[in-house]
C-alpha atoms as a PDB file:
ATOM      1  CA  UNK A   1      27.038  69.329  74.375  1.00  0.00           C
ATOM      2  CA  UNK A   2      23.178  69.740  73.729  1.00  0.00           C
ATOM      3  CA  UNK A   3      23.306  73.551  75.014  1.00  0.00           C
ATOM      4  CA  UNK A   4      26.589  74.337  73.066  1.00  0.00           C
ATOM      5  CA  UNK A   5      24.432  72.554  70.061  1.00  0.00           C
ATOM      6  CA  UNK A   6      21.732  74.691  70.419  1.00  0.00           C
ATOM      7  CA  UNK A   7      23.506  78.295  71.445  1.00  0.00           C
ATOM      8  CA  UNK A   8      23.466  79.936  68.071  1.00  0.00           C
ATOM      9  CA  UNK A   9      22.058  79.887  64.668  1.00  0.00           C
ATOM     10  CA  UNK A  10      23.332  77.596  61.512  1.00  0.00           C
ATOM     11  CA  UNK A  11      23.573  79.269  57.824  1.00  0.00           C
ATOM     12  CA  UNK A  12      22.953  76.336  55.188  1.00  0.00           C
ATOM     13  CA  UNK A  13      24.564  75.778  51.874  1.00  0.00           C
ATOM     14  CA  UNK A  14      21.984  76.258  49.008  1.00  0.00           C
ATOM     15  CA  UNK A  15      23.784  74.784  46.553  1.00  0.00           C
ATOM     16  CA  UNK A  16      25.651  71.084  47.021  1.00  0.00           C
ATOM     17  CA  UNK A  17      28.968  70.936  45.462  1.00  0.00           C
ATOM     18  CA  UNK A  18      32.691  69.369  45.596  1.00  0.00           C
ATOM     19  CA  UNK A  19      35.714  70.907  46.446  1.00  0.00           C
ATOM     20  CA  UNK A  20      39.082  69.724  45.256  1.00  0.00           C
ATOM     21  CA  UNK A  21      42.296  71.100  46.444  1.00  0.00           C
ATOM     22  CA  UNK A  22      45.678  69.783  45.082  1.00  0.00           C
ATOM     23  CA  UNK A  23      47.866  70.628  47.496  1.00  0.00           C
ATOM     24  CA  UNK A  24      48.748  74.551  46.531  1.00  0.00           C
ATOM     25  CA  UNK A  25      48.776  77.830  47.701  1.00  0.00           C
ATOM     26  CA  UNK A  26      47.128  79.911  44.706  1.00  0.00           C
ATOM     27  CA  UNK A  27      43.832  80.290  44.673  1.00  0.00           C
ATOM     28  CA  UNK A  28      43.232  78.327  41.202  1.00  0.00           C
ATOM     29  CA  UNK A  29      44.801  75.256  43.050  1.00  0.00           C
ATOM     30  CA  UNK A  30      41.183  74.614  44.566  1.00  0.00           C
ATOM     31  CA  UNK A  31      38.196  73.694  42.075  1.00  0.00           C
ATOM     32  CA  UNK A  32      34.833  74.108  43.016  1.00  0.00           C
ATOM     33  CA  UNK A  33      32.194  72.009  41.641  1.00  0.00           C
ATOM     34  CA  UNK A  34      28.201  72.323  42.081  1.00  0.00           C
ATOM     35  CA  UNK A  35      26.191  69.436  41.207  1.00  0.00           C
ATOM     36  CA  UNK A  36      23.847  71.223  39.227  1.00  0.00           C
ATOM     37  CA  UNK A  37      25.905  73.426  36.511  1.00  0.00           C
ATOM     38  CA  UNK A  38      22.755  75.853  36.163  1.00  0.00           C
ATOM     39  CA  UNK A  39      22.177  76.475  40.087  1.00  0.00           C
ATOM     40  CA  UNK A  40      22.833  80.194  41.022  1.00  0.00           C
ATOM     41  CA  UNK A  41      26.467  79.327  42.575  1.00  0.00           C
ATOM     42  CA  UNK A  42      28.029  81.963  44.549  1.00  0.00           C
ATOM     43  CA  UNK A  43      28.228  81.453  48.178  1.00  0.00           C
ATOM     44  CA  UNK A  44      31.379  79.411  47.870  1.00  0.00           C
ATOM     45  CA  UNK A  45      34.577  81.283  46.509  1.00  0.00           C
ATOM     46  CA  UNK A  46      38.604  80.335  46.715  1.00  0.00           C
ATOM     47  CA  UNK A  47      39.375  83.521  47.035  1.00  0.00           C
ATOM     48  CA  UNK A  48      42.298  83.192  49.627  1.00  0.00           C
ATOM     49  CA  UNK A  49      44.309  80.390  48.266  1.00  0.00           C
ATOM     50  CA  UNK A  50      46.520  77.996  51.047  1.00  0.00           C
ATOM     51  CA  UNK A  51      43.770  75.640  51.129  1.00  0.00           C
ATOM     52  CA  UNK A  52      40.782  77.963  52.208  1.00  0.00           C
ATOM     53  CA  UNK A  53      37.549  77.868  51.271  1.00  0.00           C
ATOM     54  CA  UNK A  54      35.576  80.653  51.666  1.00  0.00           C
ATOM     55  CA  UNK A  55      31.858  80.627  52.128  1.00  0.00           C
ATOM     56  CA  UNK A  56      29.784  84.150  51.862  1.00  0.00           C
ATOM     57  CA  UNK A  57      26.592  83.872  54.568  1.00  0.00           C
ATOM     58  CA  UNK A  58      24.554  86.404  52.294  1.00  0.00           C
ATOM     59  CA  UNK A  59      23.771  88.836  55.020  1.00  0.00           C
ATOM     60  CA  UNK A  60      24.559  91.711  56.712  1.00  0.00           C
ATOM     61  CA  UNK A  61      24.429  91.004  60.543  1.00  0.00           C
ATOM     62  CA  UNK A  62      23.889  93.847  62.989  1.00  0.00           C
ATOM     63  CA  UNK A  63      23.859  93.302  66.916  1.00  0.00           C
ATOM     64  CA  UNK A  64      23.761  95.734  69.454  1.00  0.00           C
ATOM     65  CA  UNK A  65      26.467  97.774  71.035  1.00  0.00           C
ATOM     66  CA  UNK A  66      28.756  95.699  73.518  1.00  0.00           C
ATOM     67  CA  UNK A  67      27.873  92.444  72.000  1.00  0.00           C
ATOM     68  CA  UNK A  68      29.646  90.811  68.603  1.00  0.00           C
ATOM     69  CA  UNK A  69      29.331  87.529  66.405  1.00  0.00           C
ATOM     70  CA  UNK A  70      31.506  84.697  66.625  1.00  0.00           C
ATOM     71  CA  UNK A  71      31.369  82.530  63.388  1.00  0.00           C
ATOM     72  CA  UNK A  72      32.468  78.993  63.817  1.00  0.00           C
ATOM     73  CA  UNK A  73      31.058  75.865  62.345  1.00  0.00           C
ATOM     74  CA  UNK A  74      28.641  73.855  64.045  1.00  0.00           C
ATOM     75  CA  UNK A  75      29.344  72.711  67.220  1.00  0.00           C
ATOM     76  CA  UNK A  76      30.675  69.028  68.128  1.00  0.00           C
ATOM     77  CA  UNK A  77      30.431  68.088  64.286  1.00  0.00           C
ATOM     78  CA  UNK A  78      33.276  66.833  62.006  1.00  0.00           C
ATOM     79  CA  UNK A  79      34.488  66.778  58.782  1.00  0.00           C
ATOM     80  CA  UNK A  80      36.810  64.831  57.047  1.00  0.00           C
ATOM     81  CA  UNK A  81      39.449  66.485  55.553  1.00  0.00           C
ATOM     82  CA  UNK A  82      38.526  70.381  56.013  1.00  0.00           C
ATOM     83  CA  UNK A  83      38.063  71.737  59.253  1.00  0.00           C
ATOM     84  CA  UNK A  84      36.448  75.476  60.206  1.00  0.00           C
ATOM     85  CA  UNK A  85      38.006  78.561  61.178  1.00  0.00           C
ATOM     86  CA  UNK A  86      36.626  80.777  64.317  1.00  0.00           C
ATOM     87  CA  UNK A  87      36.193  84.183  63.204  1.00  0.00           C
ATOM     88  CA  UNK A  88      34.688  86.917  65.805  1.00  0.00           C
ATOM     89  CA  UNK A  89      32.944  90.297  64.012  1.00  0.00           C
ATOM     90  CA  UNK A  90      32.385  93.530  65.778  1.00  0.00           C
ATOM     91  CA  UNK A  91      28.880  93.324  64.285  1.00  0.00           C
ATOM     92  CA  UNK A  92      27.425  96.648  66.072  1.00  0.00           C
ATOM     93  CA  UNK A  93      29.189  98.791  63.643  1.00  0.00           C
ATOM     94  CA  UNK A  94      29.548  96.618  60.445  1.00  0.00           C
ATOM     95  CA  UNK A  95      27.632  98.198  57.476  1.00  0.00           C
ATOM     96  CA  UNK A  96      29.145  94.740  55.257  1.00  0.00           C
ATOM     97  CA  UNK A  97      29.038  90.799  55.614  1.00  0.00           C
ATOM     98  CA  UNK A  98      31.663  88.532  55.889  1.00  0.00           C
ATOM     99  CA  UNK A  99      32.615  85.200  55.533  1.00  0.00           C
ATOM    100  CA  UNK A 100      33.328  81.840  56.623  1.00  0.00           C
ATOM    101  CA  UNK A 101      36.194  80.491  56.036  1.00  0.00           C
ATOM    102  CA  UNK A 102      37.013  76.087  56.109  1.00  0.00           C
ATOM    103  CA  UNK A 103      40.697  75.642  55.446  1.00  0.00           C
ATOM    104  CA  UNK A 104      41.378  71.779  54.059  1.00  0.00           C
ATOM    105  CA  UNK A 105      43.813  69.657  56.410  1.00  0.00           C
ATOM    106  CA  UNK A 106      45.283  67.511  53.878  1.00  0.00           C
ATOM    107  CA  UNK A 107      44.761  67.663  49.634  1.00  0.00           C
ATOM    108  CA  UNK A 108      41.920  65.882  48.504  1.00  0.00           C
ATOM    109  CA  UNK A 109      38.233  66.213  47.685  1.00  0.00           C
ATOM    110  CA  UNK A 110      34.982  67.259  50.318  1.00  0.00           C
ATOM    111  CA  UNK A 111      31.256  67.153  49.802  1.00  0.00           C
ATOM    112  CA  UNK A 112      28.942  69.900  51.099  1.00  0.00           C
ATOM    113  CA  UNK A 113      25.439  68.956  50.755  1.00  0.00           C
ATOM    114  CA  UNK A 114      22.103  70.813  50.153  1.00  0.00           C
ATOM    115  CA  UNK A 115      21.529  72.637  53.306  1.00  0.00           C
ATOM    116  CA  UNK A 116      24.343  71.110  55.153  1.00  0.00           C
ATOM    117  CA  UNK A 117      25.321  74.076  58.164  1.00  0.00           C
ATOM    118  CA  UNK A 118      28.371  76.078  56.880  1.00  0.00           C
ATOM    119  CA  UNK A 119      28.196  78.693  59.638  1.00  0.00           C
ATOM    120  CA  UNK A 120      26.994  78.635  62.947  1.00  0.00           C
ATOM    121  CA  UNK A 121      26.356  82.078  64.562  1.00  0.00           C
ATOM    122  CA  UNK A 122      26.353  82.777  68.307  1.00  0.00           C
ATOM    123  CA  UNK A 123      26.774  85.929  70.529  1.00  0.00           C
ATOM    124  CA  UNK A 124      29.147  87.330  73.046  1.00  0.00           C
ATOM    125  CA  UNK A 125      29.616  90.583  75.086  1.00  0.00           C
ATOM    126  CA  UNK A 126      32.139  92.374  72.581  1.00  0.00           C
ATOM    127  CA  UNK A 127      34.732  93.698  76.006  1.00  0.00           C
ATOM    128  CA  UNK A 128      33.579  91.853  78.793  1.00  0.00           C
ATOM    129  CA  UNK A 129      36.295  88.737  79.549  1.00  0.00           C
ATOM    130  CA  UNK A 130      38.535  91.186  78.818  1.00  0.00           C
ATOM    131  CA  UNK A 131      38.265  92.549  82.584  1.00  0.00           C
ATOM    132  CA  UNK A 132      38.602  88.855  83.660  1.00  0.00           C
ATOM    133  CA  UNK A 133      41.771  87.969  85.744  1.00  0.00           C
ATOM    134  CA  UNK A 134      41.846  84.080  85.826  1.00  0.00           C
ATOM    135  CA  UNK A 135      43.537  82.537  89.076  1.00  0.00           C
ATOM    136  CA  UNK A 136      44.829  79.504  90.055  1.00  0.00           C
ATOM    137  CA  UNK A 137      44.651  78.327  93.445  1.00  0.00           C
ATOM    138  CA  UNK A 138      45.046  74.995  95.767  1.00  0.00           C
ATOM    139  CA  UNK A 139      41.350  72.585  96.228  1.00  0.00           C
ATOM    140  CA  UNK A 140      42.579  72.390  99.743  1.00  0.00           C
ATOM    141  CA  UNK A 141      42.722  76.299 100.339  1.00  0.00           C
ATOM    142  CA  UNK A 142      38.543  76.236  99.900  1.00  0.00           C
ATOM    143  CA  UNK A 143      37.547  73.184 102.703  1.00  0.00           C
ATOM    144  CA  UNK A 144      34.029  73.612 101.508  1.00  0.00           C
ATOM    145  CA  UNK A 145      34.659  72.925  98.200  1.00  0.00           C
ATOM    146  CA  UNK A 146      37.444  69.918  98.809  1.00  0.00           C
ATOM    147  CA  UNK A 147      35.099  68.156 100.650  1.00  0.00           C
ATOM    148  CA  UNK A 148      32.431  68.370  97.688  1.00  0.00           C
ATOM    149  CA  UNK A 149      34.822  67.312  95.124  1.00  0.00           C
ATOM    150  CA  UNK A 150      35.931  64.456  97.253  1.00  0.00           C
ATOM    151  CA  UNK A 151      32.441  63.495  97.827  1.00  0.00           C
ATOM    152  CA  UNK A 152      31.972  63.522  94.029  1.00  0.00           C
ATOM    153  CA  UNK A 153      35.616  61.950  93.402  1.00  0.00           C
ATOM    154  CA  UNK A 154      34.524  58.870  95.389  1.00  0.00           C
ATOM    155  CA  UNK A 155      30.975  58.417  93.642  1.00  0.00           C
ATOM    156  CA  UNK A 156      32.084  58.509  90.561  1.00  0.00           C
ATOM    157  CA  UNK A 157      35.228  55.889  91.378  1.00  0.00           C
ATOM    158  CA  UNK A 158      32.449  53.592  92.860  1.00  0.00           C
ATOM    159  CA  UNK A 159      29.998  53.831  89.982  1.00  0.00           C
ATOM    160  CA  UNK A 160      32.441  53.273  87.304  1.00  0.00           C
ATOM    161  CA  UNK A 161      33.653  50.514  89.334  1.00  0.00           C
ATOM    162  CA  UNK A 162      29.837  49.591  89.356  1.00  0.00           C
ATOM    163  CA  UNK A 163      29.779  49.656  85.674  1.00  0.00           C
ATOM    164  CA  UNK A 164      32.908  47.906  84.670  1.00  0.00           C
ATOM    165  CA  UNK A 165      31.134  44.931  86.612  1.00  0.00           C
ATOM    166  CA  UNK A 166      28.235  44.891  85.451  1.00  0.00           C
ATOM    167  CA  UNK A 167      25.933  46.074  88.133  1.00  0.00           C
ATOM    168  CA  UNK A 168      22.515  46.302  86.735  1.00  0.00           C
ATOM    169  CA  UNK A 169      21.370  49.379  88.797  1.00  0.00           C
ATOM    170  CA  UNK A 170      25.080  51.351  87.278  1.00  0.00           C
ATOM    171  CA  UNK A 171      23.896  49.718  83.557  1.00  0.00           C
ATOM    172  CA  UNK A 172      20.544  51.081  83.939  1.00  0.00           C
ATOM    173  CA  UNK A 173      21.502  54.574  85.317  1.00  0.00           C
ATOM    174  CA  UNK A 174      24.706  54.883  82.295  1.00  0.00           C
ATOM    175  CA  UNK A 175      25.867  57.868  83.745  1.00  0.00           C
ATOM    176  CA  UNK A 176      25.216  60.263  86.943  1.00  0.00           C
ATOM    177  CA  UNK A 177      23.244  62.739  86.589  1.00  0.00           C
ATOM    178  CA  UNK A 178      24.443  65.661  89.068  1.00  0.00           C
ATOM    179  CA  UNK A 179      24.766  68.050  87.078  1.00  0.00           C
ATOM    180  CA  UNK A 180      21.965  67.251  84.734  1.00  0.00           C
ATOM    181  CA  UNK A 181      20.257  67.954  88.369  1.00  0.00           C
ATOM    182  CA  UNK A 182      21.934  70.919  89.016  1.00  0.00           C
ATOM    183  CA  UNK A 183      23.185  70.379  92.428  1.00  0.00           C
ATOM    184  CA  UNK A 184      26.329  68.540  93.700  1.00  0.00           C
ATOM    185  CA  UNK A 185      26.440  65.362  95.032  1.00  0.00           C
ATOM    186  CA  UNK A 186      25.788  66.166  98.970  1.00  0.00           C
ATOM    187  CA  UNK A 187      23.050  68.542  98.137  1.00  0.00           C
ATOM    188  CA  UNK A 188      25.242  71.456  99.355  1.00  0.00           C
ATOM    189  CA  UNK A 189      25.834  72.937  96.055  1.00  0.00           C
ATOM    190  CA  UNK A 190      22.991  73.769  93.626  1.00  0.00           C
ATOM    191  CA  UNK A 191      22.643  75.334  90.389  1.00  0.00           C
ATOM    192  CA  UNK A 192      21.191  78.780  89.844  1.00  0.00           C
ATOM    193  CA  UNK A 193      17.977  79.852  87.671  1.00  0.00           C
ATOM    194  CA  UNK A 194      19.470  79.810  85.082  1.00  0.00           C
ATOM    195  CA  UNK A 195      21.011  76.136  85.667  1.00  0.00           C
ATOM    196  CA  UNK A 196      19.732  74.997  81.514  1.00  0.00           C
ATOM    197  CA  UNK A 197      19.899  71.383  80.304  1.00  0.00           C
ATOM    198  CA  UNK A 198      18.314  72.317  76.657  1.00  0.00           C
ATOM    199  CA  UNK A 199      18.102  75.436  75.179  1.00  0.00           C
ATOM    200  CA  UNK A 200      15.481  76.801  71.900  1.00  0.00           C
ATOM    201  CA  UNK A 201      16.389  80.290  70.300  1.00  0.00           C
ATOM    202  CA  UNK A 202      13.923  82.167  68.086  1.00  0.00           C
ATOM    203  CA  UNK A 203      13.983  81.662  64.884  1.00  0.00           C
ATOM    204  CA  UNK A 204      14.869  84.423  62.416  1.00  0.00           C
ATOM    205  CA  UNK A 205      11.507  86.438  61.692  1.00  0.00           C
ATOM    206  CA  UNK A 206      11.457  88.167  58.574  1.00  0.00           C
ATOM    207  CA  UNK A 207      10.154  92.303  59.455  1.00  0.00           C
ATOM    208  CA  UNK A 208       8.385  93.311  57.012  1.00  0.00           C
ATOM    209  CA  UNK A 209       9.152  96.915  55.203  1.00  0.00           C
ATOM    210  CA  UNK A 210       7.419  99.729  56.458  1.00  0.00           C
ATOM    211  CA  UNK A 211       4.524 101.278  54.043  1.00  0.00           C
ATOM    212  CA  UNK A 212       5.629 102.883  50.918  1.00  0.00           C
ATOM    213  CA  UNK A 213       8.759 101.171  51.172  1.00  0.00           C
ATOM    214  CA  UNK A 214       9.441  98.537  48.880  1.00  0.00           C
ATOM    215  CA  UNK A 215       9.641  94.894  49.057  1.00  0.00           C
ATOM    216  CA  UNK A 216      13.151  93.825  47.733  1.00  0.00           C
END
Protein backbone atom coordinates (compact mmCIF):
# COMPACT_ATOMS: atom_id res chain seq x y z
CA UNK A 1 0.00 0.00 0.00
CA UNK A 2 2.91 2.52 0.81
CA UNK A 3 4.46 2.02 -2.87
CA UNK A 4 0.98 2.20 -4.60
CA UNK A 5 0.71 5.52 -2.20
CA UNK A 6 3.64 6.91 -3.40
CA UNK A 7 3.66 5.78 -7.39
CA UNK A 8 2.36 8.97 -8.89
CA UNK A 9 1.72 12.55 -8.36
CA UNK A 10 -1.55 14.23 -6.54
CA UNK A 11 -3.23 17.55 -8.15
CA UNK A 12 -4.85 19.60 -5.13
CA UNK A 13 -8.03 21.54 -5.06
CA UNK A 14 -7.30 25.34 -4.68
CA UNK A 15 -10.42 26.29 -3.80
CA UNK A 16 -12.66 24.34 -0.87
CA UNK A 17 -16.21 24.01 -1.73
CA UNK A 18 -19.57 21.80 -1.40
CA UNK A 19 -21.19 19.85 -3.81
CA UNK A 20 -24.86 19.01 -3.71
CA UNK A 21 -26.50 16.66 -6.03
CA UNK A 22 -30.30 15.93 -5.81
CA UNK A 23 -30.61 12.94 -7.33
CA UNK A 24 -30.82 14.01 -11.32
CA UNK A 25 -29.38 13.56 -14.46
CA UNK A 26 -29.07 17.29 -15.88
CA UNK A 27 -26.30 19.00 -15.22
CA UNK A 28 -28.13 21.92 -13.12
CA UNK A 29 -29.23 19.04 -10.71
CA UNK A 30 -25.67 19.41 -9.00
CA UNK A 31 -24.77 22.85 -7.17
CA UNK A 32 -21.43 23.77 -6.53
CA UNK A 33 -20.54 25.88 -3.70
CA UNK A 34 -16.98 27.52 -2.77
CA UNK A 35 -16.55 28.75 0.61
CA UNK A 36 -15.21 31.90 -0.33
CA UNK A 37 -17.73 33.59 -3.03
CA UNK A 38 -14.72 35.85 -4.35
CA UNK A 39 -12.05 32.89 -4.82
CA UNK A 40 -11.13 32.42 -8.57
CA UNK A 41 -13.51 29.15 -8.89
CA UNK A 42 -13.07 27.16 -11.91
CA UNK A 43 -11.48 23.87 -11.54
CA UNK A 44 -14.73 22.23 -10.57
CA UNK A 45 -17.56 22.15 -13.32
CA UNK A 46 -20.97 19.83 -13.67
CA UNK A 47 -20.61 19.73 -16.94
CA UNK A 48 -21.73 16.02 -17.57
CA UNK A 49 -24.79 15.71 -15.51
CA UNK A 50 -25.76 11.84 -13.96
CA UNK A 51 -24.09 12.71 -10.87
CA UNK A 52 -20.50 13.66 -12.17
CA UNK A 53 -18.38 16.03 -11.06
CA UNK A 54 -15.85 17.15 -13.10
CA UNK A 55 -12.59 18.57 -11.93
CA UNK A 56 -10.13 20.43 -14.63
CA UNK A 57 -6.19 19.64 -13.42
CA UNK A 58 -5.07 23.02 -15.16
CA UNK A 59 -2.38 21.49 -17.27
CA UNK A 60 -1.40 20.16 -20.27
CA UNK A 61 0.52 16.83 -19.61
CA UNK A 62 2.96 15.50 -22.18
CA UNK A 63 4.89 12.06 -21.70
CA UNK A 64 6.92 10.37 -24.02
CA UNK A 65 6.06 8.04 -26.82
CA UNK A 66 4.96 4.44 -25.59
CA UNK A 67 4.05 5.60 -22.20
CA UNK A 68 0.41 7.35 -21.15
CA UNK A 69 -1.32 8.82 -17.90
CA UNK A 70 -3.71 7.07 -15.89
CA UNK A 71 -5.84 9.53 -13.74
CA UNK A 72 -7.42 8.01 -10.73
CA UNK A 73 -7.85 9.42 -7.30
CA UNK A 74 -5.51 8.81 -4.66
CA UNK A 75 -4.73 5.56 -3.83
CA UNK A 76 -6.29 3.49 -0.76
CA UNK A 77 -8.33 6.73 0.26
CA UNK A 78 -12.16 7.07 0.61
CA UNK A 79 -14.84 9.21 0.33
CA UNK A 80 -18.13 9.22 1.48
CA UNK A 81 -20.63 9.48 -0.89
CA UNK A 82 -18.64 10.21 -4.31
CA UNK A 83 -16.22 7.91 -5.50
CA UNK A 84 -13.45 8.53 -8.57
CA UNK A 85 -13.42 7.47 -12.00
CA UNK A 86 -10.09 5.85 -13.72
CA UNK A 87 -9.43 7.60 -16.81
CA UNK A 88 -6.15 6.59 -18.98
CA UNK A 89 -4.79 9.56 -21.62
CA UNK A 90 -2.58 8.89 -24.55
CA UNK A 91 -0.56 11.85 -23.24
CA UNK A 92 2.41 11.61 -25.98
CA UNK A 93 0.26 13.19 -28.53
CA UNK A 94 -2.25 15.37 -26.53
CA UNK A 95 -1.83 19.11 -27.40
CA UNK A 96 -5.11 19.67 -24.55
CA UNK A 97 -5.85 18.74 -20.77
CA UNK A 98 -8.43 16.82 -19.44
CA UNK A 99 -10.25 16.08 -16.56
CA UNK A 100 -11.13 14.22 -13.60
CA UNK A 101 -14.12 13.08 -13.20
CA UNK A 102 -15.88 11.86 -9.27
CA UNK A 103 -19.34 10.54 -9.98
CA UNK A 104 -21.61 10.72 -6.50
CA UNK A 105 -22.92 7.15 -5.27
CA UNK A 106 -25.99 8.22 -3.65
CA UNK A 107 -27.73 12.13 -3.57
CA UNK A 108 -26.47 14.18 -0.98
CA UNK A 109 -23.81 16.75 -0.15
CA UNK A 110 -19.52 16.28 -0.17
CA UNK A 111 -16.78 18.53 1.09
CA UNK A 112 -13.52 19.03 -0.82
CA UNK A 113 -11.09 20.89 1.17
CA UNK A 114 -8.21 23.36 0.45
CA UNK A 115 -5.63 21.26 -1.15
CA UNK A 116 -7.35 18.04 -0.60
CA UNK A 117 -5.82 15.50 -3.76
CA UNK A 118 -8.45 15.45 -6.59
CA UNK A 119 -6.20 13.63 -9.06
CA UNK A 120 -3.51 11.38 -8.68
CA UNK A 121 -1.26 10.91 -11.78
CA UNK A 122 0.87 7.84 -12.49
CA UNK A 123 2.50 6.28 -15.65
CA UNK A 124 2.24 3.20 -17.75
CA UNK A 125 3.75 1.79 -21.01
CA UNK A 126 0.86 3.00 -23.46
CA UNK A 127 0.87 -0.97 -25.57
CA UNK A 128 2.79 -3.10 -23.50
CA UNK A 129 0.17 -5.62 -21.39
CA UNK A 130 -1.41 -5.67 -24.40
CA UNK A 131 1.13 -8.52 -25.67
CA UNK A 132 0.46 -10.24 -22.27
CA UNK A 133 -1.27 -13.73 -22.44
CA UNK A 134 -2.29 -14.51 -18.77
CA UNK A 135 -2.37 -18.38 -17.87
CA UNK A 136 -3.69 -20.37 -15.40
CA UNK A 137 -2.09 -23.38 -14.27
CA UNK A 138 -2.06 -26.13 -11.26
CA UNK A 139 0.57 -25.13 -7.83
CA UNK A 140 1.34 -28.76 -8.07
CA UNK A 141 2.55 -28.67 -11.84
CA UNK A 142 5.70 -26.25 -10.48
CA UNK A 143 7.18 -28.68 -7.31
CA UNK A 144 9.54 -25.86 -6.61
CA UNK A 145 7.13 -23.46 -6.11
CA UNK A 146 4.40 -25.87 -4.12
CA UNK A 147 6.81 -26.60 -1.74
CA UNK A 148 7.50 -22.72 -1.08
CA UNK A 149 3.94 -21.89 -0.78
CA UNK A 150 3.41 -24.74 1.56
CA UNK A 151 6.30 -23.68 3.55
CA UNK A 152 4.72 -20.21 3.72
CA UNK A 153 1.02 -21.73 4.10
CA UNK A 154 2.15 -23.42 7.33
CA UNK A 155 4.01 -20.27 8.89
CA UNK A 156 1.53 -18.16 8.50
CA UNK A 157 -1.28 -20.86 10.01
CA UNK A 158 1.16 -21.15 13.03
CA UNK A 159 1.72 -17.45 13.60
CA UNK A 160 -1.81 -16.46 13.41
CA UNK A 161 -2.45 -19.27 15.63
CA UNK A 162 0.43 -17.57 17.69
CA UNK A 163 -1.43 -14.39 17.70
CA UNK A 164 -4.95 -15.37 18.40
CA UNK A 165 -3.26 -16.67 21.76
CA UNK A 166 -1.51 -14.26 22.71
CA UNK A 167 2.06 -15.21 22.26
CA UNK A 168 4.17 -12.30 23.12
CA UNK A 169 6.97 -12.97 20.52
CA UNK A 170 3.67 -13.15 17.52
CA UNK A 171 2.28 -9.68 19.49
CA UNK A 172 5.56 -8.12 19.23
CA UNK A 173 6.40 -9.17 15.59
CA UNK A 174 2.29 -8.11 14.35
CA UNK A 175 2.87 -9.40 11.13
CA UNK A 176 5.69 -11.40 9.01
CA UNK A 177 7.75 -9.70 7.27
CA UNK A 178 8.81 -11.90 4.09
CA UNK A 179 8.13 -9.95 1.75
CA UNK A 180 8.98 -6.71 3.41
CA UNK A 181 12.45 -8.85 3.22
CA UNK A 182 12.19 -9.72 -0.13
CA UNK A 183 12.80 -13.34 -0.05
CA UNK A 184 10.43 -16.29 0.71
CA UNK A 185 10.22 -18.03 3.67
CA UNK A 186 13.00 -20.93 3.06
CA UNK A 187 15.41 -18.46 1.66
CA UNK A 188 15.01 -20.08 -1.81
CA UNK A 189 13.20 -17.30 -3.35
CA UNK A 190 14.46 -13.68 -3.23
CA UNK A 191 13.46 -10.48 -4.56
CA UNK A 192 15.25 -8.70 -7.38
CA UNK A 193 17.01 -5.09 -7.38
CA UNK A 194 14.44 -3.62 -7.76
CA UNK A 195 12.54 -5.51 -4.76
CA UNK A 196 11.13 -1.53 -3.22
CA UNK A 197 9.43 -1.20 0.18
CA UNK A 198 9.06 2.85 -0.17
CA UNK A 199 9.27 4.76 -3.05
CA UNK A 200 10.05 9.08 -3.49
CA UNK A 201 9.37 10.60 -7.06
CA UNK A 202 10.71 14.03 -8.05
CA UNK A 203 8.87 16.64 -7.55
CA UNK A 204 7.57 18.79 -10.41
CA UNK A 205 10.45 21.41 -11.28
CA UNK A 206 9.32 24.39 -12.86
CA UNK A 207 11.90 24.99 -16.40
CA UNK A 208 12.33 28.12 -16.78
CA UNK A 209 11.70 29.91 -20.42
CA UNK A 210 14.49 30.18 -22.57
CA UNK A 211 15.99 33.93 -23.12
CA UNK A 212 13.87 36.33 -24.94
CA UNK A 213 11.02 34.28 -24.29
CA UNK A 214 8.59 35.45 -21.96
CA UNK A 215 7.58 34.57 -18.57
CA UNK A 216 3.76 33.79 -18.62
Amino acid sequence: MTIANASGWDILNPVAFTAEWNGGDDPSDMVLTADDPTARFDRASTAFGHGILTFHPGYVFRTPPGWVVWARGSPNSFKDGIHPLDGIVETEWLPFSFTMNWRFTRPGKVRFEVDEPFCFLTLQPAVAIEAVQPTISRLEDDPALHNEYAIWHIRRERFNDALRRGHPRALEEKWQKDYLKGVSPSGAYKASDDHRIRRRLEAPRWIEPAAGEPAE
